[in-house]
C-alpha atoms as a PDB file:
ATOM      1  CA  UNK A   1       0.000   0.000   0.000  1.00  0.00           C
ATOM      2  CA  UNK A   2       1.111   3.612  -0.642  1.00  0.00           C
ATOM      3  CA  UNK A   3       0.208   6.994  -1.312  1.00  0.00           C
ATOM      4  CA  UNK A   4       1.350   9.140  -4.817  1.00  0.00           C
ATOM      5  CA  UNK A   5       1.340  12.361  -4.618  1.00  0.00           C
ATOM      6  CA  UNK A   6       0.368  13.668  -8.401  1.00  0.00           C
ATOM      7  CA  UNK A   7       4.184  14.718  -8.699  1.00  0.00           C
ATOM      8  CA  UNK A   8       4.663  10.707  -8.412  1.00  0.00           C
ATOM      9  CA  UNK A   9       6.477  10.918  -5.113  1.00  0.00           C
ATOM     10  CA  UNK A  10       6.042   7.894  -3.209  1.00  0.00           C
ATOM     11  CA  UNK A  11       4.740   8.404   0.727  1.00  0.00           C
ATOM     12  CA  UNK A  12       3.327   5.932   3.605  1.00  0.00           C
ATOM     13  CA  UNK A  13       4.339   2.975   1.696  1.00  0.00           C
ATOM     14  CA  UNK A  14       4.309  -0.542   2.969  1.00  0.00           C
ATOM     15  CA  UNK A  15       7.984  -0.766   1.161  1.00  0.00           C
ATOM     16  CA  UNK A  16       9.332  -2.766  -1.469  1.00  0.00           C
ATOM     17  CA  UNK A  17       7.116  -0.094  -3.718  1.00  0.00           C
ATOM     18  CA  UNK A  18       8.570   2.100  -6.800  1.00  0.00           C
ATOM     19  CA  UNK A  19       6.639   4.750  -8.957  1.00  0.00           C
ATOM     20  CA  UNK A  20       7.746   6.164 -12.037  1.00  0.00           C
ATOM     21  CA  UNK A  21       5.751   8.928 -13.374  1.00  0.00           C
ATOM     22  CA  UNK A  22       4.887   8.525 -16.829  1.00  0.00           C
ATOM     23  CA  UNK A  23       2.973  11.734 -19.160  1.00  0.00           C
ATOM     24  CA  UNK A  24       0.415  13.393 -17.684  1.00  0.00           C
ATOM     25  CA  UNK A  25      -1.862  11.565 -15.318  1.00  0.00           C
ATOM     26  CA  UNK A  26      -0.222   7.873 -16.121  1.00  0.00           C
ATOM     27  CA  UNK A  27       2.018   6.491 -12.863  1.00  0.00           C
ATOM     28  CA  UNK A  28       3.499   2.802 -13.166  1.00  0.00           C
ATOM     29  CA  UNK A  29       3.809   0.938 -10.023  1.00  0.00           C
ATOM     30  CA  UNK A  30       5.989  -1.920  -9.031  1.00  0.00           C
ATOM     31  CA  UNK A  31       5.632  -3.782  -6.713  1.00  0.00           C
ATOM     32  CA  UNK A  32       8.388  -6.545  -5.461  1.00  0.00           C
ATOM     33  CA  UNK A  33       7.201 -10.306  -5.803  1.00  0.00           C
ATOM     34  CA  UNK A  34       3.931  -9.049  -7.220  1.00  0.00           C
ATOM     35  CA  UNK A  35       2.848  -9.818 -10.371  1.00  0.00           C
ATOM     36  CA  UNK A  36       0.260  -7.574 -12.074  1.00  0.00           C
ATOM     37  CA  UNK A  37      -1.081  -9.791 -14.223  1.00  0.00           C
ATOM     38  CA  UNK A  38      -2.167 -12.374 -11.454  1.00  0.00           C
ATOM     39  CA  UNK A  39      -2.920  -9.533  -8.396  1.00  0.00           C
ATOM     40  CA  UNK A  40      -5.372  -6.463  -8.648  1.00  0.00           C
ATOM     41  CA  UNK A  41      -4.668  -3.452  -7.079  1.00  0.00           C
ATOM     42  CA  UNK A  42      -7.281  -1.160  -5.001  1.00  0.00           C
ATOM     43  CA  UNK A  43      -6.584   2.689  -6.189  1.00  0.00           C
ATOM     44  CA  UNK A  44      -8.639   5.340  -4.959  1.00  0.00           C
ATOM     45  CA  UNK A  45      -8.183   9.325  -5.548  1.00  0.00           C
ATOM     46  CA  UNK A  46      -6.753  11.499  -2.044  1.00  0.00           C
ATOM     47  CA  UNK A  47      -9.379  13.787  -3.019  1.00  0.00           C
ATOM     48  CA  UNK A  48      -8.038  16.018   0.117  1.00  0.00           C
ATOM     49  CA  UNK A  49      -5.540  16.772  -2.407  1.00  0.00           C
ATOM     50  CA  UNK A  50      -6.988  16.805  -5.687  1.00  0.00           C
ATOM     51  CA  UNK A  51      -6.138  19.091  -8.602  1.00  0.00           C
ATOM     52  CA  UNK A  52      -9.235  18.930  -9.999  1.00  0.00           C
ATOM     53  CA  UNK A  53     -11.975  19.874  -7.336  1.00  0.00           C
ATOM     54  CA  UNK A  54     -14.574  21.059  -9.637  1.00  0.00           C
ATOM     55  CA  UNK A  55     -15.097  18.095 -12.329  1.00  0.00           C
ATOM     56  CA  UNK A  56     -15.462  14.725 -11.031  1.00  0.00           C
ATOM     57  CA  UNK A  57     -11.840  12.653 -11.106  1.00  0.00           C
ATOM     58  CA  UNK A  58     -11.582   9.156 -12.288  1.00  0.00           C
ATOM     59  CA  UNK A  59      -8.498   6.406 -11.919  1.00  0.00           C
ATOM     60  CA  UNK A  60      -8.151   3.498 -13.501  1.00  0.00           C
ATOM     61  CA  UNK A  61      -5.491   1.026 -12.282  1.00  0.00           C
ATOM     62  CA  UNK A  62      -3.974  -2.784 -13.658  1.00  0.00           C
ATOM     63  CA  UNK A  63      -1.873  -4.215 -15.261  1.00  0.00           C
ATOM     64  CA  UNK A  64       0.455  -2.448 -18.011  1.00  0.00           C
ATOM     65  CA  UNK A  65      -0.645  -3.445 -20.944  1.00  0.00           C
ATOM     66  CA  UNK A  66      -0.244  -0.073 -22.910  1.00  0.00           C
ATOM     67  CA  UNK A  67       3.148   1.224 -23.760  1.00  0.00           C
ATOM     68  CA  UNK A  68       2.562   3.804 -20.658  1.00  0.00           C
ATOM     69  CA  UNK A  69       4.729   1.609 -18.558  1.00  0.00           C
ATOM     70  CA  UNK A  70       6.764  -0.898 -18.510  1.00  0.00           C
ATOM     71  CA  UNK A  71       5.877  -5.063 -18.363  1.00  0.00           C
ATOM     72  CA  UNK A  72       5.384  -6.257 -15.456  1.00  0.00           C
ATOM     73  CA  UNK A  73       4.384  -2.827 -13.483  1.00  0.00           C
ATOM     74  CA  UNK A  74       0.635  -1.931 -12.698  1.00  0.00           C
ATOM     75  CA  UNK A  75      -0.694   1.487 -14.898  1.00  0.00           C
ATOM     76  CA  UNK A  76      -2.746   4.082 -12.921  1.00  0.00           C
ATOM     77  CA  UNK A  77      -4.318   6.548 -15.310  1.00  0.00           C
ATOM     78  CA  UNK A  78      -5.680   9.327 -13.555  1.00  0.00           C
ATOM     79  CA  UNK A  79      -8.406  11.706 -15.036  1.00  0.00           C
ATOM     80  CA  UNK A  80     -10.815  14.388 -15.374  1.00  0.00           C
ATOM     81  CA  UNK A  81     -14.533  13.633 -16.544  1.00  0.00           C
ATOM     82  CA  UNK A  82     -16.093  16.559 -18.257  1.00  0.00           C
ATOM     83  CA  UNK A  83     -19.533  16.542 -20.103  1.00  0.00           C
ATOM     84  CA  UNK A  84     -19.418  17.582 -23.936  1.00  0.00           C
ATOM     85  CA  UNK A  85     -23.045  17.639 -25.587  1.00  0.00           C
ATOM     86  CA  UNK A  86     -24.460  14.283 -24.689  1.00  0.00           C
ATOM     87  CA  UNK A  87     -20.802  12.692 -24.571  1.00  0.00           C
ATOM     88  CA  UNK A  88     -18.907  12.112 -21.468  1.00  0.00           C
ATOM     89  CA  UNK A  89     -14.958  13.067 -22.078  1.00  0.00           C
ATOM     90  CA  UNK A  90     -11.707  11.946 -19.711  1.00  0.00           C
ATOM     91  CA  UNK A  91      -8.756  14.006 -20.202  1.00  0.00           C
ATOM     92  CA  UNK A  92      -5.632  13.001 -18.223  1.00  0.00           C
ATOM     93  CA  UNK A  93      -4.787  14.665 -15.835  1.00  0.00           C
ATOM     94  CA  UNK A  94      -1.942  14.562 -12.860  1.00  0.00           C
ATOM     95  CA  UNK A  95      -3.949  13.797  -9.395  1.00  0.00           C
ATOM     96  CA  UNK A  96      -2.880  12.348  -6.224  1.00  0.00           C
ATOM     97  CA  UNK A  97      -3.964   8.875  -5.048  1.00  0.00           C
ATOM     98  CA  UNK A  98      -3.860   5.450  -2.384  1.00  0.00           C
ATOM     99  CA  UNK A  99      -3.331   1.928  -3.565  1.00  0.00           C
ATOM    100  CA  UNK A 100      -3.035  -1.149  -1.935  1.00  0.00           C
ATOM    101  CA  UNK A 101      -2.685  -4.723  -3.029  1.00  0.00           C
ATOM    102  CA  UNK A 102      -5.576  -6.626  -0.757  1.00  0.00           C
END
């Protein structure tokens, strides 16, 4: 378990935890002796921290499958949801978040 601040500084880890910050709102997470692929991970937003208070926030975390990160890391993507018309956009966007591995 861990914190990220949206910088992708690591804080009140468990250890045995590395973050890389990738573009804008993307973070890849490794974890030792986890593999991502077999293990989900719980991410939720530290919204007492958020950049984004106005528009809701989304983040998506998993595996890496995307060329965001590397193999074997997890991806967090983290995001703003705007409204558009009648669509429903996510822009990426660099927000602060918890994960842990239950």
């Amino acid at each position: 378990y861990g914190r990220v601040a949206s910088d992708g500084t690591l804080s009140d880890s468990a250890g045995n935890v590395t973050v890389a910050k990738g573009i804008a709102g993307y973070y890849c997470i490794s974890v030792a002796s986890v593999d991502p692929a077999s293990v989900r991970m719980s991410v939720t937003l530290d919204y007492s921290a958020t950049n984004n208070a106005a528009p809701p926030v989304q983040t998506l975390g998993g595996p890496s499958t995307f060329s965001h990160c590397p193999s074997g890391t997890f991806m967090i993507a983290t995001g703003a949801l705007t409204v558009n018309g009648g669509s429903i956009d996510w822009t990426a966007t660099d927000e602060p978040f918890f994960f842990e591995i239950p």
